[in-house]
PDB file of N, CA and C in Angstrom:
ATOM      1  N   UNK A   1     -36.162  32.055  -9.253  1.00  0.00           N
ATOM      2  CA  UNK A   1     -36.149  33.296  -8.537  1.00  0.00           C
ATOM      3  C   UNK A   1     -36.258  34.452  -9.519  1.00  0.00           C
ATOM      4  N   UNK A   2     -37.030  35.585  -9.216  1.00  0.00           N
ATOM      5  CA  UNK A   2     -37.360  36.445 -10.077  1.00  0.00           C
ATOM      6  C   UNK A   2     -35.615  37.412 -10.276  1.00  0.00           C
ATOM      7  N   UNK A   3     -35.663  38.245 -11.129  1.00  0.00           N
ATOM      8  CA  UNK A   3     -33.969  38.651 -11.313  1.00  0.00           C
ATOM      9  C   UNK A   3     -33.945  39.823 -10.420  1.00  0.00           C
ATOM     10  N   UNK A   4     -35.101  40.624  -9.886  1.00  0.00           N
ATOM     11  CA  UNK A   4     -34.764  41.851  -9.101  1.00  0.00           C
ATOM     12  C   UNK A   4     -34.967  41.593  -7.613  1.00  0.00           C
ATOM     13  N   UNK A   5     -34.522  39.889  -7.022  1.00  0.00           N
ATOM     14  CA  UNK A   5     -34.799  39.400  -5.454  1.00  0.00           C
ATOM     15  C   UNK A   5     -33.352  40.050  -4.894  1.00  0.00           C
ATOM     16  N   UNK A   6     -34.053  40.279  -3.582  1.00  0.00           N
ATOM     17  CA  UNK A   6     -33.135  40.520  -2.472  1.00  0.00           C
ATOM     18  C   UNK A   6     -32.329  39.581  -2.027  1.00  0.00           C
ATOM     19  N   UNK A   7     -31.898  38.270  -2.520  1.00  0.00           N
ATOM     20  CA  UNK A   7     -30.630  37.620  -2.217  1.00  0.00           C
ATOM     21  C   UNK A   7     -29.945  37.661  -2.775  1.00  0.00           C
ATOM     22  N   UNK A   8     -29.238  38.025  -2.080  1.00  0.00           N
ATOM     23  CA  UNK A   8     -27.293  38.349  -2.385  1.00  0.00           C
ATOM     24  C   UNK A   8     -26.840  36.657  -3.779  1.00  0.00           C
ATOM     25  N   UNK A   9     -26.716  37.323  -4.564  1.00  0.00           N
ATOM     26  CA  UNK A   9     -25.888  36.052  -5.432  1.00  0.00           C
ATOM     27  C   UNK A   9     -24.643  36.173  -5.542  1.00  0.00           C
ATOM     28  N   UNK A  10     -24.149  34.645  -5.059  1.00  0.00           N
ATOM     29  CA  UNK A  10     -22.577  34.402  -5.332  1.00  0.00           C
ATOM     30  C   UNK A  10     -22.016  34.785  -6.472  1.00  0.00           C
ATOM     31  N   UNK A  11     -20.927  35.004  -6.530  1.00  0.00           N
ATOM     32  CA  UNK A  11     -20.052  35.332  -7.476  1.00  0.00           C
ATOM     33  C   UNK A  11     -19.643  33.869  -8.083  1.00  0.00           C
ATOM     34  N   UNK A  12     -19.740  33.744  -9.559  1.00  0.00           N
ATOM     35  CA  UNK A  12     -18.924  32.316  -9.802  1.00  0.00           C
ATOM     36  C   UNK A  12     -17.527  32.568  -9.968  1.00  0.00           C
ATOM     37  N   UNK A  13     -17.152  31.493  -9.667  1.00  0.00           N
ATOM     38  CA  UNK A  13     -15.487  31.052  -9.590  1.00  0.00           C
ATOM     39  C   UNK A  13     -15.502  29.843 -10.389  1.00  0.00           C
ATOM     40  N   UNK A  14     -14.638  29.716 -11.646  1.00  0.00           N
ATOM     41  CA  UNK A  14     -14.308  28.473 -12.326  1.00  0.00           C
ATOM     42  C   UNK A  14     -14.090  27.016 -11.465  1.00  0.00           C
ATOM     43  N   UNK A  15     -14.279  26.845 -10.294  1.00  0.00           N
ATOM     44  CA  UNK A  15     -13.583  25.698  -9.940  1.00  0.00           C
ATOM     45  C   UNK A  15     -14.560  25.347  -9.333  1.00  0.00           C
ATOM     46  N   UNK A  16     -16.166  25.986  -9.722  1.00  0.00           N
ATOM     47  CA  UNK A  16     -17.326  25.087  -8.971  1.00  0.00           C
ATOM     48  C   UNK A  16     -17.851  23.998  -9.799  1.00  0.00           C
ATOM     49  N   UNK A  17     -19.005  23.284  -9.349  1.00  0.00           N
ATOM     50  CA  UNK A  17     -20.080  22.188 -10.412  1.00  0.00           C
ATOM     51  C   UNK A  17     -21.111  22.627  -9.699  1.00  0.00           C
ATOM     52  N   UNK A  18     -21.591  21.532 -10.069  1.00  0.00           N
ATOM     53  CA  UNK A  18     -23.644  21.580 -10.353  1.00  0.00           C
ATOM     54  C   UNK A  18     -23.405  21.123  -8.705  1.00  0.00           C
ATOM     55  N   UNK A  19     -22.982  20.329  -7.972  1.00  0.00           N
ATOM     56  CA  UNK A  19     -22.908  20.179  -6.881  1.00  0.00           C
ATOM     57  C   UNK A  19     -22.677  20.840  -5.189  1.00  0.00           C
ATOM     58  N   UNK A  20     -21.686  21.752  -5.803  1.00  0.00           N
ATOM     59  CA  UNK A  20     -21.073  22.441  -4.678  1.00  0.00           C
ATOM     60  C   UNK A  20     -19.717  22.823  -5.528  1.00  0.00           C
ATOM     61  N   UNK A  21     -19.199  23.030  -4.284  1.00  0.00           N
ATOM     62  CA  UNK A  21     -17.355  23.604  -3.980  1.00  0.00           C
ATOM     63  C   UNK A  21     -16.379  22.145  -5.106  1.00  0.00           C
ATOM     64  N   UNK A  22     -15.476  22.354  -5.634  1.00  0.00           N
ATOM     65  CA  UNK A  22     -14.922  21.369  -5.975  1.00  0.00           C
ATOM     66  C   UNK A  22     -13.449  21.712  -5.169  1.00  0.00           C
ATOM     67  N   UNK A  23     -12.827  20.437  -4.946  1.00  0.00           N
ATOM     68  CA  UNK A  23     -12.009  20.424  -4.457  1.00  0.00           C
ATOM     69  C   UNK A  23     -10.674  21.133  -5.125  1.00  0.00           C
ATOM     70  N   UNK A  24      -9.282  21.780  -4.478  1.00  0.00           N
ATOM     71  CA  UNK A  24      -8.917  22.425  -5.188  1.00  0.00           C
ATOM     72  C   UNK A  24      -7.396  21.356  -5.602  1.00  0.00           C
ATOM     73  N   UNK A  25      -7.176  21.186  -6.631  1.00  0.00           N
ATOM     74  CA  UNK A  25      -6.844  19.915  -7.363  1.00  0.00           C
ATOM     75  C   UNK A  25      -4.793  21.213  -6.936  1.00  0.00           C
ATOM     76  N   UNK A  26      -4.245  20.185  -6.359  1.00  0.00           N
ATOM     77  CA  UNK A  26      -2.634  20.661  -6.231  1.00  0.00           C
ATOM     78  C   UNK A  26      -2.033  20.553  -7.639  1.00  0.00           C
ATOM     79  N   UNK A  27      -1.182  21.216  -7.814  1.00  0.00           N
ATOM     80  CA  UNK A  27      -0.281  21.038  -9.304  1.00  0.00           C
ATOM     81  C   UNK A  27       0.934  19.943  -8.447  1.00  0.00           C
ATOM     82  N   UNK A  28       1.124  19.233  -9.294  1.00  0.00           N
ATOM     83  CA  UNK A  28       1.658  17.922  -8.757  1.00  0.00           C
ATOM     84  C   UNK A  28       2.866  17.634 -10.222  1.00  0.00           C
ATOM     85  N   UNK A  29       4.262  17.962  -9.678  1.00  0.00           N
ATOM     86  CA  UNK A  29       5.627  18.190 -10.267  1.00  0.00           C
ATOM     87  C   UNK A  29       6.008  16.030 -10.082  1.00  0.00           C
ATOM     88  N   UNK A  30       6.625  16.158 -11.294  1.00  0.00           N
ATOM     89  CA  UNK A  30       6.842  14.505 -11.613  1.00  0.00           C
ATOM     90  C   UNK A  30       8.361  14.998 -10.908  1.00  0.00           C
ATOM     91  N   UNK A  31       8.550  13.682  -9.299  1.00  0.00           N
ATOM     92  CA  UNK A  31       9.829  13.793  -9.004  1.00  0.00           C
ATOM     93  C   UNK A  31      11.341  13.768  -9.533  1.00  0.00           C
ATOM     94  N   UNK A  32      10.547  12.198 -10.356  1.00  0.00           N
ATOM     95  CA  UNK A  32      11.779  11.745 -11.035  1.00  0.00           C
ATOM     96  C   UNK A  32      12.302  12.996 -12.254  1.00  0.00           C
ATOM     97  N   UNK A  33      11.039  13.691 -12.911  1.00  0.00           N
ATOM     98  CA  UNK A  33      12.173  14.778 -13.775  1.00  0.00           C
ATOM     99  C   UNK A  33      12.356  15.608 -12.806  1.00  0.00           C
ATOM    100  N   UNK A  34      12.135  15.889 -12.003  1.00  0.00           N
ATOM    101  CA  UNK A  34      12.652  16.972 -11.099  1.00  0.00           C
ATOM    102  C   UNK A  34      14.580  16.532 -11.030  1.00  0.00           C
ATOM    103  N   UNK A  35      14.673  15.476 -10.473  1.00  0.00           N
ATOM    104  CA  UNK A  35      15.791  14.804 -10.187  1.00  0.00           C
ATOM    105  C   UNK A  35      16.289  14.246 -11.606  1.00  0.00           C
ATOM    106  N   UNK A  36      16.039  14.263 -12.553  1.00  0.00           N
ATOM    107  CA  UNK A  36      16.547  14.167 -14.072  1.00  0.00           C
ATOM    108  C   UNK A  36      16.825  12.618 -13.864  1.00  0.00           C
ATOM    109  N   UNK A  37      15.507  11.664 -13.551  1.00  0.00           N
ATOM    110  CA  UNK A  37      16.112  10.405 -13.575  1.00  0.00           C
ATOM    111  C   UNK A  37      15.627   9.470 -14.904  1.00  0.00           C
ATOM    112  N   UNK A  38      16.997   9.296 -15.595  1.00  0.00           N
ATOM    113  CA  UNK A  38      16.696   8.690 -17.050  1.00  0.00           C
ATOM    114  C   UNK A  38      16.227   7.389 -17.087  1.00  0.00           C
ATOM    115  N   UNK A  39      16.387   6.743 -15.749  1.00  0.00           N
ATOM    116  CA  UNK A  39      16.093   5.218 -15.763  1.00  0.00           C
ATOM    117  C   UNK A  39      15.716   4.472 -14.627  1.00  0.00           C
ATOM    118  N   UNK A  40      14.500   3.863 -14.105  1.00  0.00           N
ATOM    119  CA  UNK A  40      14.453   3.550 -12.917  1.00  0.00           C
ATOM    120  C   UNK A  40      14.318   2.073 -12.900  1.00  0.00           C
ATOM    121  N   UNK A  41      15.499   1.682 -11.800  1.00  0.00           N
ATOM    122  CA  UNK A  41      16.030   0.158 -11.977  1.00  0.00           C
ATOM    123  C   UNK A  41      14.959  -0.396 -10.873  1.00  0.00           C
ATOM    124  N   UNK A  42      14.900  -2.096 -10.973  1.00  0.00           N
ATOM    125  CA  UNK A  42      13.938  -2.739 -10.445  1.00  0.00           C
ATOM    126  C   UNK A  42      14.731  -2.977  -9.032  1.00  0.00           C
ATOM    127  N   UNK A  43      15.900  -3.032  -8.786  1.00  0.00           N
ATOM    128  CA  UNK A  43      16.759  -3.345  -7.867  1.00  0.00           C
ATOM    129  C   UNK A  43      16.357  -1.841  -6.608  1.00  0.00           C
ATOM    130  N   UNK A  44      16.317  -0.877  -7.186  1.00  0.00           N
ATOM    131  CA  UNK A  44      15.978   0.143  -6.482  1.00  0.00           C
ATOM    132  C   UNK A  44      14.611   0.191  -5.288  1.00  0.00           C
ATOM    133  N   UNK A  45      14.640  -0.786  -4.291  1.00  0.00           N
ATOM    134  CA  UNK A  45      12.953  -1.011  -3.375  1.00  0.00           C
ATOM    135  C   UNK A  45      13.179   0.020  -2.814  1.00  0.00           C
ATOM    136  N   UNK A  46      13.374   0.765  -2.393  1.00  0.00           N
ATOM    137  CA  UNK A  46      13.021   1.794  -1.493  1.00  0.00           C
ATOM    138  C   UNK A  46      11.782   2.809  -2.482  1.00  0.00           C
ATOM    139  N   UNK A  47      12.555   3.430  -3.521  1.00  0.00           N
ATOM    140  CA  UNK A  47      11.883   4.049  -4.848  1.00  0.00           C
ATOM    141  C   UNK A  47      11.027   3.381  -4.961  1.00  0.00           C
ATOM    142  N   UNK A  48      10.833   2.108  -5.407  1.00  0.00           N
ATOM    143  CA  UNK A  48       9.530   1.199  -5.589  1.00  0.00           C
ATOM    144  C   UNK A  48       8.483   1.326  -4.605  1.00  0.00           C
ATOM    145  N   UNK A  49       8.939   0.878  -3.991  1.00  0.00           N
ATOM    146  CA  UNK A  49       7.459   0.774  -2.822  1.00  0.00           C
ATOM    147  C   UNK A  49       6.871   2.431  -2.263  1.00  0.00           C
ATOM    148  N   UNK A  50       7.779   3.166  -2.988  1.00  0.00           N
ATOM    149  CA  UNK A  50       6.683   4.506  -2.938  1.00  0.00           C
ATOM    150  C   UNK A  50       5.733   4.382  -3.666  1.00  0.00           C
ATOM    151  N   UNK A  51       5.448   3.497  -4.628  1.00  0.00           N
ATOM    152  CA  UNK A  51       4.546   3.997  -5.767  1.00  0.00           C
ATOM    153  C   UNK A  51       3.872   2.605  -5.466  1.00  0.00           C
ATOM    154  N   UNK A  52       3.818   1.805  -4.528  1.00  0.00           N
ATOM    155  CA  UNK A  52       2.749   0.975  -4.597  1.00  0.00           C
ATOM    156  C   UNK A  52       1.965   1.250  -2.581  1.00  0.00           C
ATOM    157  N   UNK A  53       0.427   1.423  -3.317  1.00  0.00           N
ATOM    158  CA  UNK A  53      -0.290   1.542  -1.895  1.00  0.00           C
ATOM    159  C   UNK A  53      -0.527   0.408  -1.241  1.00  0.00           C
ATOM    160  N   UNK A  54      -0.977  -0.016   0.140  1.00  0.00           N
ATOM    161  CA  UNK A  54      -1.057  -0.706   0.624  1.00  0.00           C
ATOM    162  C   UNK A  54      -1.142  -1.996   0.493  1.00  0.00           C
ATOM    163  N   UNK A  55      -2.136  -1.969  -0.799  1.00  0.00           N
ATOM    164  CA  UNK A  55      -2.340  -3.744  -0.863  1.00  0.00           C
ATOM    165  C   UNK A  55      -0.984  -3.963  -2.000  1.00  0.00           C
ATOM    166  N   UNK A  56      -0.077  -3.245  -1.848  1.00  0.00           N
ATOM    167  CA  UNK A  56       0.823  -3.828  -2.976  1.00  0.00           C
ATOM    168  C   UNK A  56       0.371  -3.257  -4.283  1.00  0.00           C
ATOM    169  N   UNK A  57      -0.440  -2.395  -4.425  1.00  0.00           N
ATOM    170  CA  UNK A  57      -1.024  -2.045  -5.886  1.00  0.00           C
ATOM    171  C   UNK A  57      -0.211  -1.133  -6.442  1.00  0.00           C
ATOM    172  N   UNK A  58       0.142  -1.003  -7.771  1.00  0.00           N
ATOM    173  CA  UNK A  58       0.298   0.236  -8.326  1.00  0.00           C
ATOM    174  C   UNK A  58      -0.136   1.311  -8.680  1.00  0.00           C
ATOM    175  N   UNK A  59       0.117   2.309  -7.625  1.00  0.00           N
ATOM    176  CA  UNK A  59      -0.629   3.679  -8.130  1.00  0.00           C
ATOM    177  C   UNK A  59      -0.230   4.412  -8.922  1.00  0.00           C
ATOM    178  N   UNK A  60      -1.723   4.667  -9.534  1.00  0.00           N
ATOM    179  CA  UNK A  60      -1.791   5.938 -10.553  1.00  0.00           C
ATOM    180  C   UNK A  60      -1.468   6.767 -10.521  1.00  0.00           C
ATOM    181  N   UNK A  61      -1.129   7.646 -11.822  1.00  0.00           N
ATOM    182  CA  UNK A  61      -0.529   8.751 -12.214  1.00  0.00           C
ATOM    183  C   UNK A  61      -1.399   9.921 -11.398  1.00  0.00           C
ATOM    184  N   UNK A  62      -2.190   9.316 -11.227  1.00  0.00           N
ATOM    185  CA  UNK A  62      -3.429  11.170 -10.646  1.00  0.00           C
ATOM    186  C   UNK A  62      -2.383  11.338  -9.521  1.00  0.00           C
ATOM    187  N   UNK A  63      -2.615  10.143  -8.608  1.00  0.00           N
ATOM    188  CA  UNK A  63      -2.258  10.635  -7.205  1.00  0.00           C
ATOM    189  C   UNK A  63      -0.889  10.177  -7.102  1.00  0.00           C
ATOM    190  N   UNK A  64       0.158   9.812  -8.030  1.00  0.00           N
ATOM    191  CA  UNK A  64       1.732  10.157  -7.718  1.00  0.00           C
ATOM    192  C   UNK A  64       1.900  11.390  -7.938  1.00  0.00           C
ATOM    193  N   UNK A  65       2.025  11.780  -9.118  1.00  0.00           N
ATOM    194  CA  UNK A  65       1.817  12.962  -9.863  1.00  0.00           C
ATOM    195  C   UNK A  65       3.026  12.668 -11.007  1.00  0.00           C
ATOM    196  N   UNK A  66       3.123  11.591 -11.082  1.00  0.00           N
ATOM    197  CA  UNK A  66       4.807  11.300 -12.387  1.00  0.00           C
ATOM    198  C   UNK A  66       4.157  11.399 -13.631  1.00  0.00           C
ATOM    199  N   UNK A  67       4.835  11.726 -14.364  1.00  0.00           N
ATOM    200  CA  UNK A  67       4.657  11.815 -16.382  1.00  0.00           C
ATOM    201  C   UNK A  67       4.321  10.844 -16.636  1.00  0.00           C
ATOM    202  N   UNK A  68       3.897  10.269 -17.897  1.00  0.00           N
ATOM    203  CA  UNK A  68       3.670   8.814 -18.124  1.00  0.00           C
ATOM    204  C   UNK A  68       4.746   8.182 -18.668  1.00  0.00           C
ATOM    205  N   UNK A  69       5.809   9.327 -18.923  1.00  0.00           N
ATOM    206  CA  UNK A  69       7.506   8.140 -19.053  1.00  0.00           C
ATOM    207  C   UNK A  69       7.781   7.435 -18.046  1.00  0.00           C
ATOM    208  N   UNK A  70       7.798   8.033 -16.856  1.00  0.00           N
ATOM    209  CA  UNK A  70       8.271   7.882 -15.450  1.00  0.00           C
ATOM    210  C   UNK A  70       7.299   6.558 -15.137  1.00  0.00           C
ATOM    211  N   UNK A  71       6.133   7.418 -15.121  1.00  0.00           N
ATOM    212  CA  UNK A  71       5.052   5.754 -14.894  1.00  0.00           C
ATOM    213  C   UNK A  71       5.087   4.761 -15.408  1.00  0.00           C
ATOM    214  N   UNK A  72       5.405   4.807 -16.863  1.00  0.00           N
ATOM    215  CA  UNK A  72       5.924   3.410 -17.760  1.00  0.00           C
ATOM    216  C   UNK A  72       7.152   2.777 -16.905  1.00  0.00           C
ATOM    217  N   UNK A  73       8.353   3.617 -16.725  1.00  0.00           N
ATOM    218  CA  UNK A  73       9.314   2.930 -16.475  1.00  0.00           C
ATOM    219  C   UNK A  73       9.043   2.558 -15.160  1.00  0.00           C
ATOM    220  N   UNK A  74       8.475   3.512 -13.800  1.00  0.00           N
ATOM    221  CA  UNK A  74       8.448   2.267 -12.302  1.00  0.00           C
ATOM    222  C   UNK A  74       7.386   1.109 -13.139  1.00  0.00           C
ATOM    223  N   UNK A  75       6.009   1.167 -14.074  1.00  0.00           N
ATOM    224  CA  UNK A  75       5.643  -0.319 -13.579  1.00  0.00           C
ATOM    225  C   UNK A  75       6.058  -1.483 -14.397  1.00  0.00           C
ATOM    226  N   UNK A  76       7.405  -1.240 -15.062  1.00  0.00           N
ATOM    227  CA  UNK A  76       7.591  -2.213 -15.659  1.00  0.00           C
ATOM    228  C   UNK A  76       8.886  -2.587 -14.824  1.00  0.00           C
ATOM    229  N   UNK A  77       9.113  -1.169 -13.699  1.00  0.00           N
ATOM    230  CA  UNK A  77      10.648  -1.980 -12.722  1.00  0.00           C
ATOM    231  C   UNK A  77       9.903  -2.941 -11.606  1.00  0.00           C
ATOM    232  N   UNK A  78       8.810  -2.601 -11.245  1.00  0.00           N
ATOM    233  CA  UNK A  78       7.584  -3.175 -10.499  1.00  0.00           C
ATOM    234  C   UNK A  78       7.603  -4.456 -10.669  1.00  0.00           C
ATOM    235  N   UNK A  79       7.889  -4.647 -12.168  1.00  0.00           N
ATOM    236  CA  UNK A  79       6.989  -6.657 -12.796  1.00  0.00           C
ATOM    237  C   UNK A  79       7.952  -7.100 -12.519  1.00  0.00           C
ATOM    238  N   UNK A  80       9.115  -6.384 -13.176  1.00  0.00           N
ATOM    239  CA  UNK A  80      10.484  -6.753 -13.062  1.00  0.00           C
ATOM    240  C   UNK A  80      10.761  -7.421 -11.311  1.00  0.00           C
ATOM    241  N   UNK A  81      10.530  -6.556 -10.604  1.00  0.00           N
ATOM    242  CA  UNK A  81      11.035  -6.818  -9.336  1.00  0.00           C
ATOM    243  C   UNK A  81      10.468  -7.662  -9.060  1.00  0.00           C
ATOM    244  N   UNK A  82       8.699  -8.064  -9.235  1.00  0.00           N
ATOM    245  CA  UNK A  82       7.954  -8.890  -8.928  1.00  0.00           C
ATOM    246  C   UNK A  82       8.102 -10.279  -9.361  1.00  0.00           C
ATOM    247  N   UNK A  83       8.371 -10.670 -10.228  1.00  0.00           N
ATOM    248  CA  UNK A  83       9.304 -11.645 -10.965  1.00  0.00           C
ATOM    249  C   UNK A  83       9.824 -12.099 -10.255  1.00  0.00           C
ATOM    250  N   UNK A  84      10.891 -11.057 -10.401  1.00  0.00           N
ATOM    251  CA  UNK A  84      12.416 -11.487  -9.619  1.00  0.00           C
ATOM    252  C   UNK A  84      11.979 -11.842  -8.186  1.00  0.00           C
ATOM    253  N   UNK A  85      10.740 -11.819  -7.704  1.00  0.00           N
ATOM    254  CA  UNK A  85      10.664 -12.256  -5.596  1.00  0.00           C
ATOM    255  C   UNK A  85      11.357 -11.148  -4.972  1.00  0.00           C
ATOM    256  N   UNK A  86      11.501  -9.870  -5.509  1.00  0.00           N
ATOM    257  CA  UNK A  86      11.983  -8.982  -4.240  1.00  0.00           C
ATOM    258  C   UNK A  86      10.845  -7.802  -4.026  1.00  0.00           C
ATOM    259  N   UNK A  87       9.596  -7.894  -4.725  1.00  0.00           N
ATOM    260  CA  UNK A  87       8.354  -6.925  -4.096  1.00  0.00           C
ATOM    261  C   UNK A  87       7.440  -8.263  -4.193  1.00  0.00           C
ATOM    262  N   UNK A  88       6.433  -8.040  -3.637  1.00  0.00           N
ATOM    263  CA  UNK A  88       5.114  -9.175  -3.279  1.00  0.00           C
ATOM    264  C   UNK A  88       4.135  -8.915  -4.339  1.00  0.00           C
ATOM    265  N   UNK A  89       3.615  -9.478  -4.597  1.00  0.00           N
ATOM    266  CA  UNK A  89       2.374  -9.621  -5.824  1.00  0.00           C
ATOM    267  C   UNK A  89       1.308  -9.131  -5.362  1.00  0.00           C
ATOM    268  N   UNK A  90       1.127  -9.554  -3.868  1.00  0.00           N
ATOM    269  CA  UNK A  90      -0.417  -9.286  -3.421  1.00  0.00           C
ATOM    270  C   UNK A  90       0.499  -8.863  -1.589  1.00  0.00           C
ATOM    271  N   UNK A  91      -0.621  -8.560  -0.592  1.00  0.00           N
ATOM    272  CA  UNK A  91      -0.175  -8.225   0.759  1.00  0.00           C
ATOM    273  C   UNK A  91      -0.266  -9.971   1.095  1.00  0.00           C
ATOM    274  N   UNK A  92      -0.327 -10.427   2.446  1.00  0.00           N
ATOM    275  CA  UNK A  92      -0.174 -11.899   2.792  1.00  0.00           C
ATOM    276  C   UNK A  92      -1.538 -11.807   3.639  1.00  0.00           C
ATOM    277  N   UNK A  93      -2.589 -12.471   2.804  1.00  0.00           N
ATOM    278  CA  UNK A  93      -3.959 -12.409   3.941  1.00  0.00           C
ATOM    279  C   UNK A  93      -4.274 -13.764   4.441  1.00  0.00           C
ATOM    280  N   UNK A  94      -4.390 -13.213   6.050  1.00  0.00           N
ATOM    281  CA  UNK A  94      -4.853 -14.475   7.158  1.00  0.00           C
ATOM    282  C   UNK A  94      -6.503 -14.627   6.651  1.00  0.00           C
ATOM    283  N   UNK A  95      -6.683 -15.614   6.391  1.00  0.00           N
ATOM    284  CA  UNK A  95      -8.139 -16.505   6.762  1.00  0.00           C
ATOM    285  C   UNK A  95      -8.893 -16.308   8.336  1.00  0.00           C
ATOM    286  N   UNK A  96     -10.072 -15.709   8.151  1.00  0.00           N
ATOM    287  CA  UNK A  96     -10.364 -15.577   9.892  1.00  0.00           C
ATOM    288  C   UNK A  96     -10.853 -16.964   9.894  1.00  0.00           C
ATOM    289  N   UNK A  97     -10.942 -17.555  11.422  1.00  0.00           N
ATOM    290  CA  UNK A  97     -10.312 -18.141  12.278  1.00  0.00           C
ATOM    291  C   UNK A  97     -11.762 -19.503  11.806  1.00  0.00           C
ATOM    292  N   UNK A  98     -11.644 -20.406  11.566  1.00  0.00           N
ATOM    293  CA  UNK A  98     -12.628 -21.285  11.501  1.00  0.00           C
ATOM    294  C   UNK A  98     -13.064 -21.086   9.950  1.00  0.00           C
ATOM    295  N   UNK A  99     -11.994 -20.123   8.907  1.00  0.00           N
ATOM    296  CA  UNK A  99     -12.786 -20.480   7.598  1.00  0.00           C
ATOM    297  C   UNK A  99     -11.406 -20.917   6.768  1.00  0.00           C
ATOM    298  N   UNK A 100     -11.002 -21.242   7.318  1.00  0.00           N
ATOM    299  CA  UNK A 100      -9.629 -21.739   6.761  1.00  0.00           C
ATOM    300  C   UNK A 100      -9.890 -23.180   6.033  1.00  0.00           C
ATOM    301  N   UNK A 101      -8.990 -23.860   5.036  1.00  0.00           N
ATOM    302  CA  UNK A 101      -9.184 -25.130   3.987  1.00  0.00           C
ATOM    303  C   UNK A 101      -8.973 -26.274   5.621  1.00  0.00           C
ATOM    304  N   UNK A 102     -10.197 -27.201   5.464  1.00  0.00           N
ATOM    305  CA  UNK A 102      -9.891 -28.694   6.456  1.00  0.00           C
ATOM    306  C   UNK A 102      -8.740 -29.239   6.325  1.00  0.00           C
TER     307      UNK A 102
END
């Protein structure tokens, strides 16, 4: 486009790309220092199973939002627990119906 055209040009804003709009990324506070927690035990499931999504996985730091102290210590209370038989390794998947072992 020549530089003296009659369309209105956007103003840039730091939070675009080559694509479009980027999404606007939340500031995301680690709970556990919020709550000054020095140690997170494997015995603790309620705490645990916040930090694992559906299939039983452990989620990442992006989308908890914990420090990587905090993250070290749930996934090693995680193995711990997992070990021990009080969180599941995997979810429990049914075989559909006719592909199951003879």
């Amino acid at each position: 486009m020549p530089p003296n055209s009659s369309a209105p040009s956007r103003p840039s804003t730091g939070n675009q790309t080559r694509l479009g709009l980027r999404a606007k990324q939340r500031d995301r506070k680690c709970v556990l220092c919020i709550k000054q927690v020095q140690f997170v035990d494997y015995k603790n499931l309620p705490l645990l199973t916040r930090y694992l999504s559906n299939f039983a996985r452990i989620l990442p730091r992006r989308l908890t939002g914990t420090c990587q102290k905090h993250q070290g210590m749930i996934e090693q209370a995680l193995k711990r627990a997992r070990f021990l038989a009080l969180m599941p390794y995997t979810l429990e998947h049914r075989m559909p119906e006719g592909k199951g072992p003879k």
